[in-house]
Protein backbone atom coordinates (compact mmCIF):
# COMPACT_ATOMS: atom_id res chain seq x y z
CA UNK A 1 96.85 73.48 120.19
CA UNK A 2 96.84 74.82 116.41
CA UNK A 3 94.54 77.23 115.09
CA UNK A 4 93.09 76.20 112.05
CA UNK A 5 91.61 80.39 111.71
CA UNK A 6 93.09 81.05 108.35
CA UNK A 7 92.17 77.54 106.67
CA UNK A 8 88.40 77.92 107.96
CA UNK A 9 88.35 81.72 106.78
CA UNK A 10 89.43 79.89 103.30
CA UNK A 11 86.94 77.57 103.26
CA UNK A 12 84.07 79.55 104.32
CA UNK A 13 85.21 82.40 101.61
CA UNK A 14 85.08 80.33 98.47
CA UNK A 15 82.02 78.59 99.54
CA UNK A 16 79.97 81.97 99.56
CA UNK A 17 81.69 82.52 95.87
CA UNK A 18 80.64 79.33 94.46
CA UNK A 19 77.61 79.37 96.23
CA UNK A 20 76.35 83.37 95.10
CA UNK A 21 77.64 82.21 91.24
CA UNK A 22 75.78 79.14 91.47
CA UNK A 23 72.29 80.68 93.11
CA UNK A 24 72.55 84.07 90.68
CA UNK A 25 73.18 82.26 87.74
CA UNK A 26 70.02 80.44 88.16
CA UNK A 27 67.84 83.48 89.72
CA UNK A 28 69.29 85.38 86.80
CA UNK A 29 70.20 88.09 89.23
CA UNK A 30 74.19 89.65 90.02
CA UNK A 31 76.00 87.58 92.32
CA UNK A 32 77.54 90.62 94.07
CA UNK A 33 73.80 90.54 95.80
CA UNK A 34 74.39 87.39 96.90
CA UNK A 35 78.19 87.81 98.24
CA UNK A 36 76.82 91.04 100.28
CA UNK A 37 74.05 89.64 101.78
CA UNK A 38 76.20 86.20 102.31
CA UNK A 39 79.42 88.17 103.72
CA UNK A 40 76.89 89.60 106.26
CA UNK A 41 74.81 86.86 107.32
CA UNK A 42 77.63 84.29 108.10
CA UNK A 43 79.59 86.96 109.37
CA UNK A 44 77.06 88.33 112.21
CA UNK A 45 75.23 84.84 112.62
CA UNK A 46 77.68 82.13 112.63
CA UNK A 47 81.20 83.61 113.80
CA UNK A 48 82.37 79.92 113.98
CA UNK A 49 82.94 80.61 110.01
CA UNK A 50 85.25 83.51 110.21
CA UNK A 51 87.16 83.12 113.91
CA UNK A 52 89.60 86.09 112.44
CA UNK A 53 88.57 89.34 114.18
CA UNK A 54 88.32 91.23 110.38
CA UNK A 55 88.54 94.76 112.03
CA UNK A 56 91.45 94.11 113.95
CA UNK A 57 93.92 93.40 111.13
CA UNK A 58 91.90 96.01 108.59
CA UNK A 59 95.83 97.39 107.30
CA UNK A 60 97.04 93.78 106.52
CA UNK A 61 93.52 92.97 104.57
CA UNK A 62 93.82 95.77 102.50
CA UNK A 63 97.16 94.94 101.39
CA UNK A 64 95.78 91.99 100.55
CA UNK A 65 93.51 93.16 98.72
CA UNK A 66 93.32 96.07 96.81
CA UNK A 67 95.91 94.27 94.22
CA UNK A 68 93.50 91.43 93.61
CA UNK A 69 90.86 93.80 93.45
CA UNK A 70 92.26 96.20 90.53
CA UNK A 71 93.95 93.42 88.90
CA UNK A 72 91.68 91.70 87.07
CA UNK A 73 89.63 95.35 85.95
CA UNK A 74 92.98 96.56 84.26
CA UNK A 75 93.33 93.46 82.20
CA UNK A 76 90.24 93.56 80.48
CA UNK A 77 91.57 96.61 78.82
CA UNK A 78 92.87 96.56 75.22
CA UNK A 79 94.76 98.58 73.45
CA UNK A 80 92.61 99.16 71.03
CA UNK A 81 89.73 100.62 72.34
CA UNK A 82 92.45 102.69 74.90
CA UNK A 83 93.22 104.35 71.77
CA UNK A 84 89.57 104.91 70.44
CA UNK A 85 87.81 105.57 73.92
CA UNK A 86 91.13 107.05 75.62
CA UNK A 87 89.74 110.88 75.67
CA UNK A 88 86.59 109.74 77.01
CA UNK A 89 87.93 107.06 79.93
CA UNK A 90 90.25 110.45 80.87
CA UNK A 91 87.35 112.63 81.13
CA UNK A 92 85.33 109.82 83.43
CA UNK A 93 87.90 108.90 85.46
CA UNK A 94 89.78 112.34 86.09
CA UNK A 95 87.42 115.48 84.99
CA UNK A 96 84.20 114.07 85.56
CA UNK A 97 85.35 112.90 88.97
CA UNK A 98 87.16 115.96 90.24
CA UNK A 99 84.55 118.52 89.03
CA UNK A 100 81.91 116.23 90.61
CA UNK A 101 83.97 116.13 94.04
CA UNK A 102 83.98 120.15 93.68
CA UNK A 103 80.50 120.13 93.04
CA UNK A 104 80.18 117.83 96.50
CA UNK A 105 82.03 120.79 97.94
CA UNK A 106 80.23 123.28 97.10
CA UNK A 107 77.31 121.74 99.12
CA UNK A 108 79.20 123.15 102.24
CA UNK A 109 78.04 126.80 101.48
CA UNK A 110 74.43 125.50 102.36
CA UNK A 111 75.28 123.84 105.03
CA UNK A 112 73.74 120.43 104.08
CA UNK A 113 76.10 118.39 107.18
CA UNK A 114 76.34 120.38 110.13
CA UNK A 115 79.09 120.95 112.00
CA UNK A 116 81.73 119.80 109.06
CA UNK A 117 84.83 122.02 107.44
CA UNK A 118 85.02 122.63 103.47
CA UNK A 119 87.90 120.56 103.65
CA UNK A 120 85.77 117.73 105.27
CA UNK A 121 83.23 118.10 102.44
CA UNK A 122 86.02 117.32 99.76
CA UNK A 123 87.02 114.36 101.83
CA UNK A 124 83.63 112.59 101.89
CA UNK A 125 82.56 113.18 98.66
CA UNK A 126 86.01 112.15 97.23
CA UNK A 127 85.39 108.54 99.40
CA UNK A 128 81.63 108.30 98.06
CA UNK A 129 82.55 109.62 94.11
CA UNK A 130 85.01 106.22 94.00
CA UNK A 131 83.68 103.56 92.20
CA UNK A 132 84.06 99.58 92.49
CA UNK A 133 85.36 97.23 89.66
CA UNK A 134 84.59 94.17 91.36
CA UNK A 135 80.82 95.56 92.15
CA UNK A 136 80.39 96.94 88.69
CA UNK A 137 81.84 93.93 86.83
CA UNK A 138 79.55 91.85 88.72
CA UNK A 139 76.57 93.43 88.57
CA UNK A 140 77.08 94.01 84.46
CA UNK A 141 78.27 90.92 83.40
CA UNK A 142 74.94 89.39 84.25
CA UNK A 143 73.48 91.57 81.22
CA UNK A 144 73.33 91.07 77.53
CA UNK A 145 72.44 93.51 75.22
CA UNK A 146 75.65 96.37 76.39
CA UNK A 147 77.73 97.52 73.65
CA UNK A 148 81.00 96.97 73.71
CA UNK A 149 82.04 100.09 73.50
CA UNK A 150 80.02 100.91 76.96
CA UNK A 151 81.94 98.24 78.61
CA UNK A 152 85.03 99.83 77.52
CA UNK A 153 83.94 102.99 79.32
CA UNK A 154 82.32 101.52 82.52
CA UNK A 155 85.72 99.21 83.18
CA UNK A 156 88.13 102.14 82.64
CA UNK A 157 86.09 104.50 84.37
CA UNK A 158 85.98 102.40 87.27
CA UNK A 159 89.81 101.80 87.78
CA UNK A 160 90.35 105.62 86.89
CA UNK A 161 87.74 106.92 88.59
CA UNK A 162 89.38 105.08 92.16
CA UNK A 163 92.76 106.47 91.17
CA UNK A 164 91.18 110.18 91.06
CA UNK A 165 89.38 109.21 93.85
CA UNK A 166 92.23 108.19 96.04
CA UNK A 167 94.65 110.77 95.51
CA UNK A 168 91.78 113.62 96.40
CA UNK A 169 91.58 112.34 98.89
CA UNK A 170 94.99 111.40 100.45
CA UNK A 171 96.40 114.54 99.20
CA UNK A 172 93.88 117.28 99.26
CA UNK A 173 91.06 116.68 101.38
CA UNK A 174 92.22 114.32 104.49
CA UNK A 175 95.07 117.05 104.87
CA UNK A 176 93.16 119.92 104.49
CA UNK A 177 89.87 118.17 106.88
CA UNK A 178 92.68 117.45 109.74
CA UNK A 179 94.69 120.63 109.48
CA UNK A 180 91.64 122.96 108.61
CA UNK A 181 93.63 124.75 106.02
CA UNK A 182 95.95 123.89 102.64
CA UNK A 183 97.34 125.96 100.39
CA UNK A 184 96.12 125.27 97.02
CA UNK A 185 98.91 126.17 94.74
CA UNK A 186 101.16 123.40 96.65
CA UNK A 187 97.76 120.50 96.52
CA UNK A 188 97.64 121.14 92.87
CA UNK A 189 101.04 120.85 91.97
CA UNK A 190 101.10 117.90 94.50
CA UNK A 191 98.69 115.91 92.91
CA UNK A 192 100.45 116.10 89.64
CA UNK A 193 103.71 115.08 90.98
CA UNK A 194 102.00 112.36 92.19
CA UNK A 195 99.66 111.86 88.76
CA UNK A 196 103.27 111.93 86.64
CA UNK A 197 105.13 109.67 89.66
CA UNK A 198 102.82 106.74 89.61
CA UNK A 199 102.29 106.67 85.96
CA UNK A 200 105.95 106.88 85.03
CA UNK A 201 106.54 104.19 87.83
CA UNK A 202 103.59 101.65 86.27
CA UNK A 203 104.90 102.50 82.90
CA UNK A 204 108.56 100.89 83.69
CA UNK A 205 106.89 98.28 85.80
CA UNK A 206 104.68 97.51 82.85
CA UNK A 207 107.59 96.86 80.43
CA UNK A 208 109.68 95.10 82.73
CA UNK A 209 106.81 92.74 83.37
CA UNK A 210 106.14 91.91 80.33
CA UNK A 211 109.66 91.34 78.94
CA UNK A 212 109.84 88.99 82.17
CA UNK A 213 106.56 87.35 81.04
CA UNK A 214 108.65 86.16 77.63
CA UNK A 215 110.97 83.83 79.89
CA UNK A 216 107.84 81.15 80.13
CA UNK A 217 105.09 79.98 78.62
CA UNK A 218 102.48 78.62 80.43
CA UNK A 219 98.98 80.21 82.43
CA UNK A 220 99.94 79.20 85.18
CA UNK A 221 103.42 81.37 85.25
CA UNK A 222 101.88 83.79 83.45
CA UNK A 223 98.96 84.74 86.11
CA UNK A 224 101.44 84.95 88.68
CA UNK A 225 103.98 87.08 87.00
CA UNK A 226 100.26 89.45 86.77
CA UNK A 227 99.69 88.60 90.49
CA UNK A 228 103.52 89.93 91.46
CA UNK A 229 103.47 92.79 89.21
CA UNK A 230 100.24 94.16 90.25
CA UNK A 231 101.44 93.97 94.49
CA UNK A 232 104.64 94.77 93.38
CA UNK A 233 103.29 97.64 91.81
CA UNK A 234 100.98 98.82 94.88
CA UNK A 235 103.56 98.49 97.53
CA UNK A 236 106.45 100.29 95.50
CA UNK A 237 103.62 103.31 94.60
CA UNK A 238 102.88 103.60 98.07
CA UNK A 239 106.51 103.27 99.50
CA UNK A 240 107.61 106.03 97.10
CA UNK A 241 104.55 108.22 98.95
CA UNK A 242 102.67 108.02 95.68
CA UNK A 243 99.86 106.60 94.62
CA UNK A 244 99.59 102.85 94.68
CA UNK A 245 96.37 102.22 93.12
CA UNK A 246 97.63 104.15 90.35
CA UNK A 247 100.85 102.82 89.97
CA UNK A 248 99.23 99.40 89.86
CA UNK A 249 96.63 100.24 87.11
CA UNK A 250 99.52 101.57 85.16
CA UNK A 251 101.41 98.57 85.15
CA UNK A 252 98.73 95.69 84.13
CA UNK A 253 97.32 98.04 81.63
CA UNK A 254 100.94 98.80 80.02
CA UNK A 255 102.06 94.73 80.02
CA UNK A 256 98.67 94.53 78.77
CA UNK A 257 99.30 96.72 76.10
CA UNK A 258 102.28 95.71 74.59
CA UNK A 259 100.63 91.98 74.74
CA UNK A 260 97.86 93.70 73.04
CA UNK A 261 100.46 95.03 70.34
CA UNK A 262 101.81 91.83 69.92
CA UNK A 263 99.37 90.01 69.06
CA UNK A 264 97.62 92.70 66.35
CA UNK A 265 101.19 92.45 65.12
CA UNK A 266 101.03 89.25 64.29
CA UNK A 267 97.74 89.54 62.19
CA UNK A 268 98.85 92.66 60.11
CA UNK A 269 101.84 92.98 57.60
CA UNK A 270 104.67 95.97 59.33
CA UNK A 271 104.77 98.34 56.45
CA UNK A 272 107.37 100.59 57.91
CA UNK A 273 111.10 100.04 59.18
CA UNK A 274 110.31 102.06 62.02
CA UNK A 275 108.01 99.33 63.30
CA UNK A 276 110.13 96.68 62.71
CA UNK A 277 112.92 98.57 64.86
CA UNK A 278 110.54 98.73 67.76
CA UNK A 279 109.45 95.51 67.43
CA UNK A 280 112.78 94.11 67.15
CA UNK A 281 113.89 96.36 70.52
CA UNK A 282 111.16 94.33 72.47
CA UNK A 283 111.62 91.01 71.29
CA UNK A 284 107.94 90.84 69.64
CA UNK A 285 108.68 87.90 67.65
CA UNK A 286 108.87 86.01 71.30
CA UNK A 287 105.15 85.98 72.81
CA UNK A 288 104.69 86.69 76.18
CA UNK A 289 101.33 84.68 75.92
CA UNK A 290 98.67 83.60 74.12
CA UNK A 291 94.97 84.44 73.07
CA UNK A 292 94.41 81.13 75.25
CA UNK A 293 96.01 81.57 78.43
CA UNK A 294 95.09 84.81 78.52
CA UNK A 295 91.35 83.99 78.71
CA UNK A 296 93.01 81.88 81.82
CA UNK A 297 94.21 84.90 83.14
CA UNK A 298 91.32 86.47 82.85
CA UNK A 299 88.69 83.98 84.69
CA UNK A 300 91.21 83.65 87.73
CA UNK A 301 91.91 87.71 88.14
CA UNK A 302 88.07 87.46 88.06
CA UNK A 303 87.79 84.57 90.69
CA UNK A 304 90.71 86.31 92.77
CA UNK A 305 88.84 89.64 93.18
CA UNK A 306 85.94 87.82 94.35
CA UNK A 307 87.81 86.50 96.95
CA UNK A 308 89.14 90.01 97.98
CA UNK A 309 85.61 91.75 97.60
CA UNK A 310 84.40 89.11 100.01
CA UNK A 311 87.27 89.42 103.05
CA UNK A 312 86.29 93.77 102.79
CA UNK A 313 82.16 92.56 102.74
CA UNK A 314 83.31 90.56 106.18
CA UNK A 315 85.08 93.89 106.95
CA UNK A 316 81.94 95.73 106.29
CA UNK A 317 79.56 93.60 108.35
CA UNK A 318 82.19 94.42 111.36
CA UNK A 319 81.70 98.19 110.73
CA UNK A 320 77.47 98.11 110.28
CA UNK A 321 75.80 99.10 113.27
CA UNK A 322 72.21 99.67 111.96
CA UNK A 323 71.79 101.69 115.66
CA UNK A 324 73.80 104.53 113.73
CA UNK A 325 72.90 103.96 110.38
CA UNK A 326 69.13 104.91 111.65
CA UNK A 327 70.46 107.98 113.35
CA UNK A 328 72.42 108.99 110.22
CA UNK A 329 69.26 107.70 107.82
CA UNK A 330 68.56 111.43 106.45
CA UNK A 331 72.51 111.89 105.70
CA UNK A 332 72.67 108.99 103.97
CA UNK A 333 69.53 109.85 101.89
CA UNK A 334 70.99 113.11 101.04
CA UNK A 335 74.56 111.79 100.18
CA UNK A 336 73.26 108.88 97.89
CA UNK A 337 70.44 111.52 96.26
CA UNK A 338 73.09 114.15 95.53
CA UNK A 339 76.08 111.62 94.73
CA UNK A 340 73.53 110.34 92.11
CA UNK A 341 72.23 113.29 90.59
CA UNK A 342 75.80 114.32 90.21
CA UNK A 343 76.84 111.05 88.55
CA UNK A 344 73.75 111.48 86.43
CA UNK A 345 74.89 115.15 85.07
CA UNK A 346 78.74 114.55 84.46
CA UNK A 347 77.70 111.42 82.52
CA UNK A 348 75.23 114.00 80.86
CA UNK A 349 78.62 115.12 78.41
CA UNK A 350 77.92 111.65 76.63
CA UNK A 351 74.54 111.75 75.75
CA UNK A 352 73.54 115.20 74.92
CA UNK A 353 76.81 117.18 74.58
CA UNK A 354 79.08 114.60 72.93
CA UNK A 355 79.00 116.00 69.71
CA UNK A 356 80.64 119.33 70.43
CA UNK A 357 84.22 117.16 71.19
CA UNK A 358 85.32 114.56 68.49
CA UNK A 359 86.84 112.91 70.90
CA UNK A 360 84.24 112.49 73.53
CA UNK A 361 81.80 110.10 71.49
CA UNK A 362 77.47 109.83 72.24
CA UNK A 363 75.98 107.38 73.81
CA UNK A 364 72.17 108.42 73.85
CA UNK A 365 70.06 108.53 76.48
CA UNK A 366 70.71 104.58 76.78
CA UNK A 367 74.46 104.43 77.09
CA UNK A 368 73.29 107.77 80.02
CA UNK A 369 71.25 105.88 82.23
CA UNK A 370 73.68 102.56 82.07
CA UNK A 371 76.61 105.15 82.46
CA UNK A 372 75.14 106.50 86.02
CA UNK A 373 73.27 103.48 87.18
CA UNK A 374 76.86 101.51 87.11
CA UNK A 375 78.19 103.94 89.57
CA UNK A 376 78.30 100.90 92.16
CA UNK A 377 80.38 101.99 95.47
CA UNK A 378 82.05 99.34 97.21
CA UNK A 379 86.04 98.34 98.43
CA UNK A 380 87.32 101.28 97.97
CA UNK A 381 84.79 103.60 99.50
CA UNK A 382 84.81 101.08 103.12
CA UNK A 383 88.96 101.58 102.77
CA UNK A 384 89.14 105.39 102.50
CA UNK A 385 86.74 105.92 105.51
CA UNK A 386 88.47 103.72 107.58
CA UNK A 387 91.87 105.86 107.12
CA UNK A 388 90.61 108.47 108.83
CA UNK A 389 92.01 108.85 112.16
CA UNK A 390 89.71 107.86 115.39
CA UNK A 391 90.15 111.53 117.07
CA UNK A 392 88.54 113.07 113.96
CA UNK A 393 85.09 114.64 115.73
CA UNK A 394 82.79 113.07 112.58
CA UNK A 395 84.26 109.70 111.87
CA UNK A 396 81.29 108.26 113.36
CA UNK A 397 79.36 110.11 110.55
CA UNK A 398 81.14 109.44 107.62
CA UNK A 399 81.61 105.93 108.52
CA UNK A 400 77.67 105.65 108.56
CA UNK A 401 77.19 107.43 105.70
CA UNK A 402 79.52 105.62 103.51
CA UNK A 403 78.02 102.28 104.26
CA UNK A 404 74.57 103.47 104.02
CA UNK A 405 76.19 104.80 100.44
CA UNK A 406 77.54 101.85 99.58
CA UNK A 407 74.57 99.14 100.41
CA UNK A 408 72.09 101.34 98.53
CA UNK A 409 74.56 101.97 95.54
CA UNK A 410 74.56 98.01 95.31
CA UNK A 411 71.41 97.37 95.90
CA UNK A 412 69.27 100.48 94.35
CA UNK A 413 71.80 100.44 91.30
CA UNK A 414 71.69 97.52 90.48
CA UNK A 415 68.25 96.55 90.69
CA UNK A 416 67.22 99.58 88.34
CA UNK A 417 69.75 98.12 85.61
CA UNK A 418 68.89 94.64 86.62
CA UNK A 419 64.94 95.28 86.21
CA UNK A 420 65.76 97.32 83.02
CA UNK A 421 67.32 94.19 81.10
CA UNK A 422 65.41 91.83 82.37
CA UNK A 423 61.97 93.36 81.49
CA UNK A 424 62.71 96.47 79.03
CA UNK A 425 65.64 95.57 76.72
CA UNK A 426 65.51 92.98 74.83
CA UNK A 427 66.97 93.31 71.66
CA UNK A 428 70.37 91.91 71.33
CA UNK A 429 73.80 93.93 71.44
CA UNK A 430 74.27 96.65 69.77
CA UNK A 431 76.70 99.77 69.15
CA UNK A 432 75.68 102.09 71.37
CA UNK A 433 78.29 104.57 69.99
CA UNK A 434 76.72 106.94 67.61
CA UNK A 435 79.73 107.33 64.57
């Protein structure tokens, strides 16, 4: 007898994707509601829909997934604004996240979660500081009225932010929660070997990609060679003991790049030789795509990560167990309040203090409050708890408290921005950059 599992999983997938787009578009709400309350109903209600125990093969989703997940994020990035806003997506997605992780820390002192080590502190706010692109590009893209230069910040904040996010954790806090010690000298100079591995790696993936990328010409080849590069990217990072997440943003952002280059290089006159010689060394004069099939590329990365967010939501609705999440309801209150308030002050450096770096531009109080309200937790957050070993005394706890983190981060998050441009803003987009 053949088990038809995998085809029904399929089916029952991109019917809750088609279904959430079609019922948000016409509530005017984000569908990322929809696919969260969807994932969990069918999931818990009718397990006819999804006859793959989720939990069970949690390693072999996530490989699945976290490619499909980042993918379509790093795309969206030009090279342009990378080069405008590239000061101020380093200081969201690295300082702003590791000073916020230290200030998560520092909570230990008052002893806010009994029972856990300083090390443990670094390890749950490190899973409940990352960010999700799928989440946050859903819940946004719903809303007119954001400047462009916001959505610039918001996308590569989110991808960074998860990079930050992952190797504090893998590399400083997990060790130092299980062992109950680390030496600090050897975690910092750590995390920068694996900072300058994973970049260097995406960087050489990146070129090699899109050199590859010149051999055809059609969407179709072209958003596979993205699908390839990006898993190739996040196995090899992770093989090498890096960081995979990293080594995968750093490869679809570089192809992107020199695509980017390409293409502003064919609109502008190359005053100097030097120019030429580098565009001659990378074969510019052959496209690797188009303005067209990229906008191809774009809708299916999009469609794609849907598909992944909604196989970790079904992961998710294995894990709730609303028995615990009552227990651990005051936890949860205090991590999402503090986690918040955090978010609110580091994006704080924008609106009031942007002035006193050049290269850190203003937002106003506007481009604040969308700044921390699209702080959406999501993938990544579920995947980080679930690394933790089973013997580790509080794993009960953190689980609970990251899903309680996540729902309300959804939910809470997006229904402030969601109530804010439905009913407050409604003038039509504008810079939001003060030059």
């Amino acid at each position: 007898m053949h088990s038809f599992a995998p085809e029904i999983v399929l089916i029952t997938i991109l019917s809750l994707v088609v279904f959430a787009d079609a019922v948000a578009s016409r509530l005017k709400i984000p569908s990322v509601f929809l696919l969260l309350l969807g994932s969990y109903t069918v999931y818990t209600y009718f397990k006819a829909a999804v006859p793959i125990d989720m939990a069970h093969h949690f390693d072999t989703i996530i490989l699945f997934c976290i490619p499909l997940i980042f993918m379509g994020d790093a795309l969206h990035l030009h090279f342009s604004d990378l080069k405008k806003h590239g000061w101020s997506i380093f200081y969201l997605a690295v300082v702003a996240v590791a000073l916020s992780i230290a200030i998560g820390a520092s909570l230990y002192h008052f002893n806010i979660f009994e029972g856990l080590s300083l090390g443990a502190y670094v390890s749950l706010f490190a899973i409940n500081m990352a960010t999700d692109a799928v989440s946050v590009q859903s819940v946004l893209s719903r809303f007119k009225g954001i400047g462009h230069d916001i959505k610039v910040l918001i996308e590569g904040e989110s991808l960074g932010n998860d990079a930050t996010a992952v190797i504090a954790f893998f590399f400083i806090g997990l060790p130092w929660m299980l062992s109950g010690e680390i030496d600090a000298a050897h975690a910092f100079t750590e995390a920068l070997r694996v900072f300058a591995v994973s970049i260097g790696m995406g960087l050489a993936l990146g070129y090699g990609f899109y050199m590859l990328m010149k051999l055809f010409s059609d969407k179709r080849g072209e958003f596979f060679a993205f699908v390839v590069e990006a898993y190739g990217a996040y196995l090899l990072g992770e093989e090498m003991h890096v960081s995979g997440i990293l080594t995968l943003i750093t490869a679809i952002i570089a192809t992107k790049a020199w695509i980017d280059i390409d293409m502003a290089g064919e609109e502008e006159t190359l005053k100097s030789k030097s120019k030429r010689f580098f565009r001659s060394v990378r074969f510019a004069s052959i496209q690797a795509t188009t303005k067209e099939r990229l906008e191809y590329i774009y809708e299916m990365a999009k469609e794609f990560g849907y598909i992944a967010a909604v196989m970790i939501f079904f992961v998710l609705a294995e894990m709730v167990d609303f028995g615990k999440l009552w227990h651990y309801r005051n936890e949860i209150l205090i991590m999402f309040g503090v986690t918040t308030l955090i978010r609110a002050l580091s994006m704080a450096k924008f609106a009031f203090f942007g002035k006193t770096l050049n290269s850190l531009k203003p937002v106003g109080l506007e481009g604040w409050f969308i700044l921390t309200f699209s702080g959406m937790k999501g993938a990544l957050s579920i995947i980080l708890v679930h690394m933790i070993p089973d013997s580790f005394a509080h794993k009960e706890m953190f689980e609970a408290v990251t899903i309680g983190v996540v729902v309300l981060s959804i939910f809470v998050y997006g229904t402030i921005l969601w109530t804010y441009f439905t009913f407050f803003k409604k003038e039509e987009e504008t810079k939001l950059f003060v030059h």
